[in-house]
C-alpha atoms as a PDB file:
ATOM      1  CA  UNK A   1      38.201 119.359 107.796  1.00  0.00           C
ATOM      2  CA  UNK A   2      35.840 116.693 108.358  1.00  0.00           C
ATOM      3  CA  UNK A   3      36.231 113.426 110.533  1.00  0.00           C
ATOM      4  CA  UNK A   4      34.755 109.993 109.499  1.00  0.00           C
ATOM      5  CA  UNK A   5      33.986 107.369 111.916  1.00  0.00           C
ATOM      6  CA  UNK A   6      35.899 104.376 111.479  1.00  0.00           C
ATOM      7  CA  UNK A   7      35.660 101.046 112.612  1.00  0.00           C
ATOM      8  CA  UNK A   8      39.084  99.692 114.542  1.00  0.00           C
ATOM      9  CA  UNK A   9      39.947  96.377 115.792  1.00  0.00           C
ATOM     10  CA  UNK A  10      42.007  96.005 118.836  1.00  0.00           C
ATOM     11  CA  UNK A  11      42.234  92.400 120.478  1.00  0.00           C
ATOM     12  CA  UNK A  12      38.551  91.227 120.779  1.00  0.00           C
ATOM     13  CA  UNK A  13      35.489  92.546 118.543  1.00  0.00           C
ATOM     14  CA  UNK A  14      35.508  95.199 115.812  1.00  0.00           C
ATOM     15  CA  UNK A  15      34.086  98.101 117.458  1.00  0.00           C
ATOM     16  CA  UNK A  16      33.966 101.615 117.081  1.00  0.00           C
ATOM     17  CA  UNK A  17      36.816 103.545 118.381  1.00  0.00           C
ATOM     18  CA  UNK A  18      37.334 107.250 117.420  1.00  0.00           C
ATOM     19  CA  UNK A  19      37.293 109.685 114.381  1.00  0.00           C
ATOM     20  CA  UNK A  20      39.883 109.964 111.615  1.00  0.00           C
ATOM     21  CA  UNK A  21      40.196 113.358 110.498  1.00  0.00           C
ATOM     22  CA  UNK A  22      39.437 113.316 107.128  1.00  0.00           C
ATOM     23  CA  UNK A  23      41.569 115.344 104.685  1.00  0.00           C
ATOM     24  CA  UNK A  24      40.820 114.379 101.636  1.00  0.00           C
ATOM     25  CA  UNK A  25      39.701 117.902 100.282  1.00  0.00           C
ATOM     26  CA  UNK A  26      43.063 119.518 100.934  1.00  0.00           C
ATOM     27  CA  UNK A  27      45.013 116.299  99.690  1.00  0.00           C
ATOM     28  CA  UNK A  28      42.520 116.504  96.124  1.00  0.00           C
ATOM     29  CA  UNK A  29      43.518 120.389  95.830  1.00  0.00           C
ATOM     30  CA  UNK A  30      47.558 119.545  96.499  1.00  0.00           C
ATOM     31  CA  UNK A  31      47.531 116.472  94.380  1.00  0.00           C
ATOM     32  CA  UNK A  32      45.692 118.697  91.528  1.00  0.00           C
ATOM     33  CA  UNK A  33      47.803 121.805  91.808  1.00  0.00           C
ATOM     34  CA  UNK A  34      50.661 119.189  91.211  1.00  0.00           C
ATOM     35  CA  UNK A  35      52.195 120.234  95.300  1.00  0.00           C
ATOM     36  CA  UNK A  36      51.452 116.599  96.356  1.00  0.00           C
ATOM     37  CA  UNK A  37      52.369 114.037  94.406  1.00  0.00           C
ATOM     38  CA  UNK A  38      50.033 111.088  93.207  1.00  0.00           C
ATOM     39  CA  UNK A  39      52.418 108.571  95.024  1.00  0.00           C
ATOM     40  CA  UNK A  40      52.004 110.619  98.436  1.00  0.00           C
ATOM     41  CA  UNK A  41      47.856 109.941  98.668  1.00  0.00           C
ATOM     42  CA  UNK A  42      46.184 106.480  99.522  1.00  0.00           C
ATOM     43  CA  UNK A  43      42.200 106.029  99.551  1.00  0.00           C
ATOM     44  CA  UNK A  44      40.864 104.601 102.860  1.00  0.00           C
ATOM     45  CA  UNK A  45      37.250 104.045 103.187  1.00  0.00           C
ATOM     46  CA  UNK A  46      36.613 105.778  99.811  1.00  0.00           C
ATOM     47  CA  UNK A  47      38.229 108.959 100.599  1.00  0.00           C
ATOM     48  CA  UNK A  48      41.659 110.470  99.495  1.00  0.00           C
ATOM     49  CA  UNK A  49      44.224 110.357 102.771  1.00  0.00           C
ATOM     50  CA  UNK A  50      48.378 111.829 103.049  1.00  0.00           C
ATOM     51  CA  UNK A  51      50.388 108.493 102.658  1.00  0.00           C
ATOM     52  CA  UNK A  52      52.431 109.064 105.516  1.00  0.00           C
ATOM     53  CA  UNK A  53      50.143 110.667 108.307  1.00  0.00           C
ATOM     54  CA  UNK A  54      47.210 110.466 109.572  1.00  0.00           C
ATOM     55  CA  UNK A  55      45.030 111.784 113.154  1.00  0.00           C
ATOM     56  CA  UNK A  56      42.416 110.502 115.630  1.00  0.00           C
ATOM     57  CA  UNK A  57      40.272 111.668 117.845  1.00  0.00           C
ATOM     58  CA  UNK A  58      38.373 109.205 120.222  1.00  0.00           C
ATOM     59  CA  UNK A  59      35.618 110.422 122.854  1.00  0.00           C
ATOM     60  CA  UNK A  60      36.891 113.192 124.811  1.00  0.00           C
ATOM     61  CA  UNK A  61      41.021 112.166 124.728  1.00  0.00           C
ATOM     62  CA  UNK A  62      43.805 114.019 123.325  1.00  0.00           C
ATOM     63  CA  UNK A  63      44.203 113.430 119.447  1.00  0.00           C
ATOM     64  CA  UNK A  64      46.916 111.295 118.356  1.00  0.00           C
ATOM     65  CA  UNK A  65      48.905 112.224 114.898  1.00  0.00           C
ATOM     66  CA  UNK A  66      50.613 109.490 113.632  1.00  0.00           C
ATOM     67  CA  UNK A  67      53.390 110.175 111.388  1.00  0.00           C
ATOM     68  CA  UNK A  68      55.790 107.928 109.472  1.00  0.00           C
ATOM     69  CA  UNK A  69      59.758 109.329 109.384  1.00  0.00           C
ATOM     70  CA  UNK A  70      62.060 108.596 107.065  1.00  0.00           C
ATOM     71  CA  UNK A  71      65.107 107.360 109.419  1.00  0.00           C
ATOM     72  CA  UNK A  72      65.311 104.022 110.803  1.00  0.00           C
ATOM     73  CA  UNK A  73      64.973 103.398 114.363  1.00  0.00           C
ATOM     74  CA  UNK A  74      67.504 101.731 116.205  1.00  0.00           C
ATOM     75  CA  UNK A  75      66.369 100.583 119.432  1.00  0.00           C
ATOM     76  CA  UNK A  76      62.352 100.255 120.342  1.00  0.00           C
ATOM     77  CA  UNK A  77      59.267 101.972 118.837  1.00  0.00           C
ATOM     78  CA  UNK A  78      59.100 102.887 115.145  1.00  0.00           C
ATOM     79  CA  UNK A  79      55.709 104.819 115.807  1.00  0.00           C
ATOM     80  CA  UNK A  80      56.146 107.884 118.104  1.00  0.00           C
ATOM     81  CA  UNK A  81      53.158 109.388 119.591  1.00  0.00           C
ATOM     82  CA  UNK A  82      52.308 113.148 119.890  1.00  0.00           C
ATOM     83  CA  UNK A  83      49.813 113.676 122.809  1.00  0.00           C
ATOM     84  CA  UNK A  84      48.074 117.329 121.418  1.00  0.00           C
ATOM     85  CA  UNK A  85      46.565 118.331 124.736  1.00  0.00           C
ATOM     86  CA  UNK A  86      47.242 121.970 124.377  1.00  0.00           C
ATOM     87  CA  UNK A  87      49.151 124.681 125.830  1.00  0.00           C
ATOM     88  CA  UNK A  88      47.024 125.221 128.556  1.00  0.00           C
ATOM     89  CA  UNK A  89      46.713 121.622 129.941  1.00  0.00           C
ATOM     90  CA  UNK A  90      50.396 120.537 128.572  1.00  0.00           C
ATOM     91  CA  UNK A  91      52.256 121.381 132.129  1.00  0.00           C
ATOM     92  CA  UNK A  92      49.552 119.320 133.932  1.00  0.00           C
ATOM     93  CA  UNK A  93      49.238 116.049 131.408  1.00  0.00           C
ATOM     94  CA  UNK A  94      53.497 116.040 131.584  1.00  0.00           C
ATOM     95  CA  UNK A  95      53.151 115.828 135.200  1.00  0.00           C
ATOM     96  CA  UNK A  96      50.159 113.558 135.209  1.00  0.00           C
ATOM     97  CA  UNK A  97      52.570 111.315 133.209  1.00  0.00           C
ATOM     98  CA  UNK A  98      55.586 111.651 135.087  1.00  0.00           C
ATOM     99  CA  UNK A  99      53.578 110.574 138.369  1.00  0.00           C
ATOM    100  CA  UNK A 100      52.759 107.531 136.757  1.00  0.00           C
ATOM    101  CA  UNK A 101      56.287 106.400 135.843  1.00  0.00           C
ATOM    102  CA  UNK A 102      57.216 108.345 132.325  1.00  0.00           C
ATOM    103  CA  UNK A 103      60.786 109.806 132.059  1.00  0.00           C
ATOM    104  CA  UNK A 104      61.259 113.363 130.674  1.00  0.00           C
ATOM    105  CA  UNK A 105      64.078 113.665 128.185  1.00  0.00           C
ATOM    106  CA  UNK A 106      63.671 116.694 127.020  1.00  0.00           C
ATOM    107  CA  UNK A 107      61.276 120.075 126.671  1.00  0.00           C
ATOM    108  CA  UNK A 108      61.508 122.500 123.672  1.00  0.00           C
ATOM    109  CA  UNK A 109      59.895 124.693 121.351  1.00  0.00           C
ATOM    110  CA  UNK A 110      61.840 125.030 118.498  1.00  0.00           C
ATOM    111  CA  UNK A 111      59.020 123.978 116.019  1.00  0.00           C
ATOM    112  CA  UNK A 112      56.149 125.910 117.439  1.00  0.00           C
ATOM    113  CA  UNK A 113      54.463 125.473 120.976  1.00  0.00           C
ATOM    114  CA  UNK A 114      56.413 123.920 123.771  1.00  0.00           C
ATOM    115  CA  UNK A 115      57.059 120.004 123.384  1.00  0.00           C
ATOM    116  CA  UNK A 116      57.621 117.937 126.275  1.00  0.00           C
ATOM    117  CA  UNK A 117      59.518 114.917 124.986  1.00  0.00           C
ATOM    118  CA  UNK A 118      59.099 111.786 127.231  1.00  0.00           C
ATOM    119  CA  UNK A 119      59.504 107.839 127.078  1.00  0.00           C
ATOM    120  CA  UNK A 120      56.872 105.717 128.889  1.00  0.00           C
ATOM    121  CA  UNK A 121      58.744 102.787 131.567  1.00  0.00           C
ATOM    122  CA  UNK A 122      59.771 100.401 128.071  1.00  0.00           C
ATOM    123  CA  UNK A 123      61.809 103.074 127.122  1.00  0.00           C
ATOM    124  CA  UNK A 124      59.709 104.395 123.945  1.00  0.00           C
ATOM    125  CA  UNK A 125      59.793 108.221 122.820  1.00  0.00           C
ATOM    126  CA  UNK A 126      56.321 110.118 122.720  1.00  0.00           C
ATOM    127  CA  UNK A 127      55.859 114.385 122.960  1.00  0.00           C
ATOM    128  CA  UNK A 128      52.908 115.842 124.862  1.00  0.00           C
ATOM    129  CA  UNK A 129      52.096 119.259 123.608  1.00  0.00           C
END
Protein backbone atom coordinates (compact mmCIF):
# COMPACT_ATOMS: atom_id res chain seq x y z
CA UNK A 1 0.00 0.00 0.00
CA UNK A 2 1.26 3.26 -0.89
CA UNK A 3 0.25 6.80 0.53
CA UNK A 4 0.02 9.99 -1.67
CA UNK A 5 0.35 13.35 -0.30
CA UNK A 6 -2.58 15.37 -0.66
CA UNK A 7 -3.32 18.81 -0.43
CA UNK A 8 -6.38 19.68 2.25
CA UNK A 9 -8.06 22.83 2.98
CA UNK A 10 -9.25 23.56 6.40
CA UNK A 11 -10.38 27.28 7.20
CA UNK A 12 -7.45 29.49 5.93
CA UNK A 13 -4.81 28.44 3.09
CA UNK A 14 -4.54 25.16 1.18
CA UNK A 15 -1.77 23.48 2.80
CA UNK A 16 -0.45 20.22 3.16
CA UNK A 17 -1.93 18.09 5.77
CA UNK A 18 -1.26 14.28 5.87
CA UNK A 19 -1.10 11.12 3.61
CA UNK A 20 -4.02 9.24 2.06
CA UNK A 21 -3.32 5.72 1.88
CA UNK A 22 -3.53 4.89 -1.46
CA UNK A 23 -5.30 1.66 -2.50
CA UNK A 24 -5.78 1.77 -5.75
CA UNK A 25 -3.82 -1.53 -6.63
CA UNK A 26 -6.04 -3.74 -4.50
CA UNK A 27 -9.30 -1.79 -5.63
CA UNK A 28 -7.92 -2.41 -9.72
CA UNK A 29 -7.44 -6.30 -8.80
CA UNK A 30 -11.18 -6.47 -6.95
CA UNK A 31 -12.85 -4.37 -9.54
CA UNK A 32 -11.12 -6.78 -12.31
CA UNK A 33 -11.77 -10.09 -10.65
CA UNK A 34 -15.45 -8.74 -10.74
CA UNK A 35 -15.37 -8.80 -6.25
CA UNK A 36 -15.79 -4.97 -6.33
CA UNK A 37 -18.07 -3.54 -8.33
CA UNK A 38 -17.39 -0.60 -10.88
CA UNK A 39 -19.99 1.58 -8.92
CA UNK A 40 -17.98 0.95 -5.52
CA UNK A 41 -14.47 2.81 -6.92
CA UNK A 42 -14.05 6.69 -7.47
CA UNK A 43 -10.66 8.24 -8.95
CA UNK A 44 -9.15 10.98 -6.71
CA UNK A 45 -6.05 12.61 -7.81
CA UNK A 46 -5.71 10.14 -10.74
CA UNK A 47 -5.76 7.06 -8.77
CA UNK A 48 -8.54 4.37 -8.24
CA UNK A 49 -10.02 4.79 -4.38
CA UNK A 50 -13.10 2.37 -2.34
CA UNK A 51 -16.24 4.69 -2.70
CA UNK A 52 -17.11 4.51 0.74
CA UNK A 53 -13.75 4.62 2.82
CA UNK A 54 -10.89 6.04 2.89
CA UNK A 55 -7.53 6.62 5.67
CA UNK A 56 -5.04 9.32 6.73
CA UNK A 57 -2.12 9.59 8.24
CA UNK A 58 -0.74 13.13 9.20
CA UNK A 59 2.85 13.66 10.89
CA UNK A 60 3.26 11.43 13.71
CA UNK A 61 -0.83 11.15 14.88
CA UNK A 62 -2.98 8.23 14.98
CA UNK A 63 -4.56 7.40 11.46
CA UNK A 64 -8.05 8.21 10.97
CA UNK A 65 -10.37 5.69 8.72
CA UNK A 66 -13.24 7.26 7.59
CA UNK A 67 -16.04 5.13 6.67
CA UNK A 68 -19.51 5.86 5.29
CA UNK A 69 -22.54 3.44 6.91
CA UNK A 70 -25.47 2.70 5.45
CA UNK A 71 -28.04 3.70 8.41
CA UNK A 72 -29.11 7.11 9.03
CA UNK A 73 -28.12 8.91 12.02
CA UNK A 74 -30.52 10.29 14.23
CA UNK A 75 -29.11 12.69 16.52
CA UNK A 76 -25.42 14.42 15.86
CA UNK A 77 -22.41 13.27 13.77
CA UNK A 78 -22.87 11.30 10.55
CA UNK A 79 -18.96 10.73 10.36
CA UNK A 80 -17.62 8.58 13.27
CA UNK A 81 -14.01 8.55 13.89
CA UNK A 82 -11.77 5.49 14.67
CA UNK A 83 -8.60 6.67 16.56
CA UNK A 84 -6.04 3.42 15.46
CA UNK A 85 -3.47 4.01 18.16
CA UNK A 86 -2.81 0.42 18.85
CA UNK A 87 -3.13 -2.10 21.43
CA UNK A 88 -0.32 -1.11 23.28
CA UNK A 89 -1.03 2.68 23.66
CA UNK A 90 -5.07 2.17 23.48
CA UNK A 91 -5.50 2.02 27.56
CA UNK A 92 -3.39 5.23 27.80
CA UNK A 93 -4.98 7.46 24.69
CA UNK A 94 -8.74 6.32 26.36
CA UNK A 95 -7.58 7.77 29.48
CA UNK A 96 -5.75 10.68 27.95
CA UNK A 97 -9.25 11.37 26.50
CA UNK A 98 -11.33 10.81 29.34
CA UNK A 99 -9.10 13.42 31.39
CA UNK A 100 -9.92 15.88 28.99
CA UNK A 101 -13.72 15.60 29.16
CA UNK A 102 -14.73 12.45 26.70
CA UNK A 103 -17.44 10.02 28.03
CA UNK A 104 -16.89 6.23 27.69
CA UNK A 105 -19.93 4.36 26.49
CA UNK A 106 -18.74 1.36 25.93
CA UNK A 107 -15.43 -1.12 25.49
CA UNK A 108 -15.51 -4.35 23.36
CA UNK A 109 -13.85 -6.62 21.15
CA UNK A 110 -16.20 -8.39 19.31
CA UNK A 111 -14.71 -7.44 15.83
CA UNK A 112 -11.07 -7.91 16.52
CA UNK A 113 -8.82 -5.90 19.05
CA UNK A 114 -10.41 -4.15 21.96
CA UNK A 115 -12.55 -0.92 20.99
CA UNK A 116 -13.07 1.72 23.38
CA UNK A 117 -16.22 3.49 22.23
CA UNK A 118 -16.44 7.16 23.46
CA UNK A 119 -18.31 10.56 22.62
CA UNK A 120 -16.29 13.81 22.88
CA UNK A 121 -18.36 16.78 25.36
CA UNK A 122 -21.07 17.52 22.02
CA UNK A 123 -22.13 14.22 22.45
CA UNK A 124 -20.59 12.60 19.10
CA UNK A 125 -19.52 8.76 18.92
CA UNK A 126 -15.75 8.00 18.01
CA UNK A 127 -13.68 4.36 18.98
CA UNK A 128 -10.02 4.50 19.98
CA UNK A 129 -8.35 1.24 19.29
Amino acid sequence: MRRTRMNLRASGPTRSVGEVEDHSDIVAQLVESGALPRFGVVEVAGHLAFREVAAVRAGGFPRLFFQLVPEPKVAKNRCHVDLLVGPEQADGERDRLLALGAVMVATNSDRGPVTHTMQDPQGNAFCVR
